[in-house]
Protein backbone atom coordinates (compact mmCIF):
# COMPACT_ATOMS: atom_id res chain seq x y z
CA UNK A 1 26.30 -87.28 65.60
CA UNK A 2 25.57 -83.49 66.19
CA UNK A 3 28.02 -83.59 69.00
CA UNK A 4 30.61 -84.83 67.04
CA UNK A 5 30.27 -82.44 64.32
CA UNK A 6 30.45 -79.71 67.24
CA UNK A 7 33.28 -81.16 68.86
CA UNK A 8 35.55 -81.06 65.29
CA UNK A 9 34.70 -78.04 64.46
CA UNK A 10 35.79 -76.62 67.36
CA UNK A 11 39.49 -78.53 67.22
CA UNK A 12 39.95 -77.07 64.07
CA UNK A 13 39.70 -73.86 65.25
CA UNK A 14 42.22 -74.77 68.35
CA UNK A 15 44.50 -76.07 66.01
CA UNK A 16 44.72 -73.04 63.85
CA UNK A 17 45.07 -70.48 67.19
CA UNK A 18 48.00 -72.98 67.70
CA UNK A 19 48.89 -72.27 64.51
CA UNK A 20 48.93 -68.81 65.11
CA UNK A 21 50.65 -69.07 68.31
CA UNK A 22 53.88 -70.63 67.16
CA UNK A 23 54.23 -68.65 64.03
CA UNK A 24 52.79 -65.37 64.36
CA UNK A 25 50.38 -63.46 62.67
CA UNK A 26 52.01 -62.72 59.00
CA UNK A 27 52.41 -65.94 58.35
CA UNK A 28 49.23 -67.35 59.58
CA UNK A 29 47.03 -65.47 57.49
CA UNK A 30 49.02 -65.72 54.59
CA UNK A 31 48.59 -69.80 55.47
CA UNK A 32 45.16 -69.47 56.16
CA UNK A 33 44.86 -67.58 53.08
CA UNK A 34 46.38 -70.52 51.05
CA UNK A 35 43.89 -72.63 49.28
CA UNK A 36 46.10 -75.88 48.99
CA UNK A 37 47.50 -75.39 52.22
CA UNK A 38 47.08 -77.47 55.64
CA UNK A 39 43.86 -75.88 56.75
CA UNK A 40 41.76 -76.68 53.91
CA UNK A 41 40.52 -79.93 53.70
CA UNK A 42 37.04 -79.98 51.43
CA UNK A 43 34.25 -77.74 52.52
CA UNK A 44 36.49 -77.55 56.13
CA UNK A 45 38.78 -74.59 56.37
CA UNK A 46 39.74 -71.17 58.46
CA UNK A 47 38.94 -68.17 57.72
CA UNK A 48 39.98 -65.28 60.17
CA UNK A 49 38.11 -61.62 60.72
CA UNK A 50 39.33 -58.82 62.69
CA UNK A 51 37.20 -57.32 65.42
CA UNK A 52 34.77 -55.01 63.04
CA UNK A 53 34.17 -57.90 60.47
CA UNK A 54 36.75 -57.29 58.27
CA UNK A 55 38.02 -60.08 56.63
CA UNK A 56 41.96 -61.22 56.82
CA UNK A 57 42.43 -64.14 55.74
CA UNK A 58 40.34 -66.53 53.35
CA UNK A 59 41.66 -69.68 51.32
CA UNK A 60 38.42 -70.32 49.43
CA UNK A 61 37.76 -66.44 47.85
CA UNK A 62 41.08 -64.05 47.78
CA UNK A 63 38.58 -61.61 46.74
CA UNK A 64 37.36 -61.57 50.37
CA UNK A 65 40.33 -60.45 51.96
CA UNK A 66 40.59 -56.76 52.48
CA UNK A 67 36.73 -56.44 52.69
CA UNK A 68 34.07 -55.77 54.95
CA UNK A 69 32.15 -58.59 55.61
CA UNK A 70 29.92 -57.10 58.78
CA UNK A 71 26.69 -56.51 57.11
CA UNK A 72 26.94 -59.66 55.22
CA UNK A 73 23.46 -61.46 55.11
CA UNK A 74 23.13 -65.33 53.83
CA UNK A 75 20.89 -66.82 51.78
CA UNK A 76 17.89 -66.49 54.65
CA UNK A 77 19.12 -62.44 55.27
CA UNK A 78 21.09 -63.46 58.83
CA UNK A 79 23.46 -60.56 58.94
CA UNK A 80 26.05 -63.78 60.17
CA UNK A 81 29.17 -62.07 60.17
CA UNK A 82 27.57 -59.09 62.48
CA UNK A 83 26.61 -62.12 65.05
CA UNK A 84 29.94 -63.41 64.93
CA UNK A 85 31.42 -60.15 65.53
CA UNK A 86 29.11 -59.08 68.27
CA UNK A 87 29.45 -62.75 70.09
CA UNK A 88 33.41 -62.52 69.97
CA UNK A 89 33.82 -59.07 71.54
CA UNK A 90 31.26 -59.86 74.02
CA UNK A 91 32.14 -63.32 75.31
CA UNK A 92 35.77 -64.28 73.15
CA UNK A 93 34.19 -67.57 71.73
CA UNK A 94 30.78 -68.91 70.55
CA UNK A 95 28.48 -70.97 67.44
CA UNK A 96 26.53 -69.28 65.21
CA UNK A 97 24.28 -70.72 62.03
CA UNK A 98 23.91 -69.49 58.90
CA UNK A 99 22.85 -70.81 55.09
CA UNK A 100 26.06 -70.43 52.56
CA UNK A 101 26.91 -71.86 49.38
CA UNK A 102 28.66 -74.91 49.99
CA UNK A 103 31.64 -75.19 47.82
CA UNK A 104 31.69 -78.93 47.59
CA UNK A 105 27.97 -79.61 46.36
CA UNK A 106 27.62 -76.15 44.68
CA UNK A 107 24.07 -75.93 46.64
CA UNK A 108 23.48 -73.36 49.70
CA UNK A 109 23.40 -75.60 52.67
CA UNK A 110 22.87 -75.04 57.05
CA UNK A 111 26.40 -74.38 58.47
CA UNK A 112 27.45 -74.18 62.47
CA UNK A 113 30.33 -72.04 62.44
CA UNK A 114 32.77 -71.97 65.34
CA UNK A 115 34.46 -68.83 66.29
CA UNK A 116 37.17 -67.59 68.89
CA UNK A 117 38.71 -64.46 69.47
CA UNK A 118 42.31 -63.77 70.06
CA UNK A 119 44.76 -60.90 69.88
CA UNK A 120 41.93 -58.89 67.83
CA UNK A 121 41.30 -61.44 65.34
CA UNK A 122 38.37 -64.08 65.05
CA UNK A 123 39.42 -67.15 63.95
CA UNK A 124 36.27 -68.92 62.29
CA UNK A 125 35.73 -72.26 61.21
CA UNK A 126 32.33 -73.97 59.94
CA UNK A 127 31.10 -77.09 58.43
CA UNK A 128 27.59 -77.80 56.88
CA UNK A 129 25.48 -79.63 58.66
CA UNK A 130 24.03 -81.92 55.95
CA UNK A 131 27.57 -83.47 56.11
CA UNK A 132 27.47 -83.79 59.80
CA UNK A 133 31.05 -84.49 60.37
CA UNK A 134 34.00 -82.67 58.07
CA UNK A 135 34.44 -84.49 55.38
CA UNK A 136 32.07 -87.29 55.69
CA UNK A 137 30.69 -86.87 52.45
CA UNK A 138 33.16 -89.11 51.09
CA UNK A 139 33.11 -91.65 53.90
CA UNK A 140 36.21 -90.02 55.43
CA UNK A 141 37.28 -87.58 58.19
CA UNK A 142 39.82 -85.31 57.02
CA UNK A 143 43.36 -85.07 58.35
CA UNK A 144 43.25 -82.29 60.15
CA UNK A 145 46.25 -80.49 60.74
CA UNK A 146 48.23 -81.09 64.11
CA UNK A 147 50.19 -78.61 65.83
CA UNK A 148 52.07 -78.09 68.98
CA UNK A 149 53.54 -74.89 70.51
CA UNK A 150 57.34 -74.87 69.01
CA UNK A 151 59.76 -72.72 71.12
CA UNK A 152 61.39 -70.13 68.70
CA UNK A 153 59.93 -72.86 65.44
CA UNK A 154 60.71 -71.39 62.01
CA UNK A 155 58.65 -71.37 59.25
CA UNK A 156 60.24 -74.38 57.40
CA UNK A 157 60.18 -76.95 60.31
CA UNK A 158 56.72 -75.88 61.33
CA UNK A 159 55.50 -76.45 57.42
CA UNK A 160 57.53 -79.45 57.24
CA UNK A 161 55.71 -80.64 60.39
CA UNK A 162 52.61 -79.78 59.37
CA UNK A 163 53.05 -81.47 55.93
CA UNK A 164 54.47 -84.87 57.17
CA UNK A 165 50.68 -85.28 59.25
């Protein structure tokens, strides 16, 4: 099961450099930033840093956005954030654990978070591992959002796309 959980989490991720890919960077993280939008499904969504920890983009907190997140500790003390950072310039892509309050069962739970560097931003995705795959806490994998490079795609078709999945 662990390897499943793994394998999802980092899809998501893919998907939302995709994302990124075929509609640049303004309107990713204002997606990415949008709570009801594609890449939140549950618990499961993106949330994108730039190189020193800052954060850009988060659907779950607005509050977030804007601030520094490297010295960030979770419930154990992990400075998380800082590993993420330090992983990503070092080596692009990586895991890393940490304890966070899990929005969907309002307790602090283990999370694996995925993580992958591009064009100065670290696109992050994590799950909680007592769920082992995204969104199995209601019997279900989520939907997760599909998306292939689009040459020249505007916003609308690309939303439209992504909304028809």
């Amino acid at each position: 099961m662990e390897g499943i959980f793994l394998d999802e989490g980092k899809r998501w991720v893919e998907r939302a450099i995709a994302f990124y890919e075929a509609t640049g960077k303004t309107i990713t993280l204002a997606e990415f930033s949008n709570p009801r939008g594609p890449f939140v499904v549950g618990e499961q969504y993106i949330y994108v840093l730039d190189i020193d920890g800052t954060m850009l983009a988060h659907p779950i907190n607005a509050k977030y956005m804007g601030q520094d997140f490297y010295s960030v500790q979770d419930a154990d003390g992990k400075s998380f954030i800082k590993d993420i950072v330090v992983a990503a310039n070092a080596k692009r892509c990586g895991w890393v654990s940490n304890k966070w309050f899990d929005p969907v069962t309002n307790i602090e739970q283990d999370k694996m978070v995925y993580f992958e560097k591009v064009d100065n931003m670290i696109f992050c995705s994590g799950a909680y591992r007592g769920n082992q795959v995204y969104g199995a806490s209601n019997g279900h994998e989520p939907k997760m959002p599909s998306v292939k490079p689009l040459p020249k795609a505007s916003f609308r078709s690309l939303i439209q796309r992504l909304m028809s999945i």
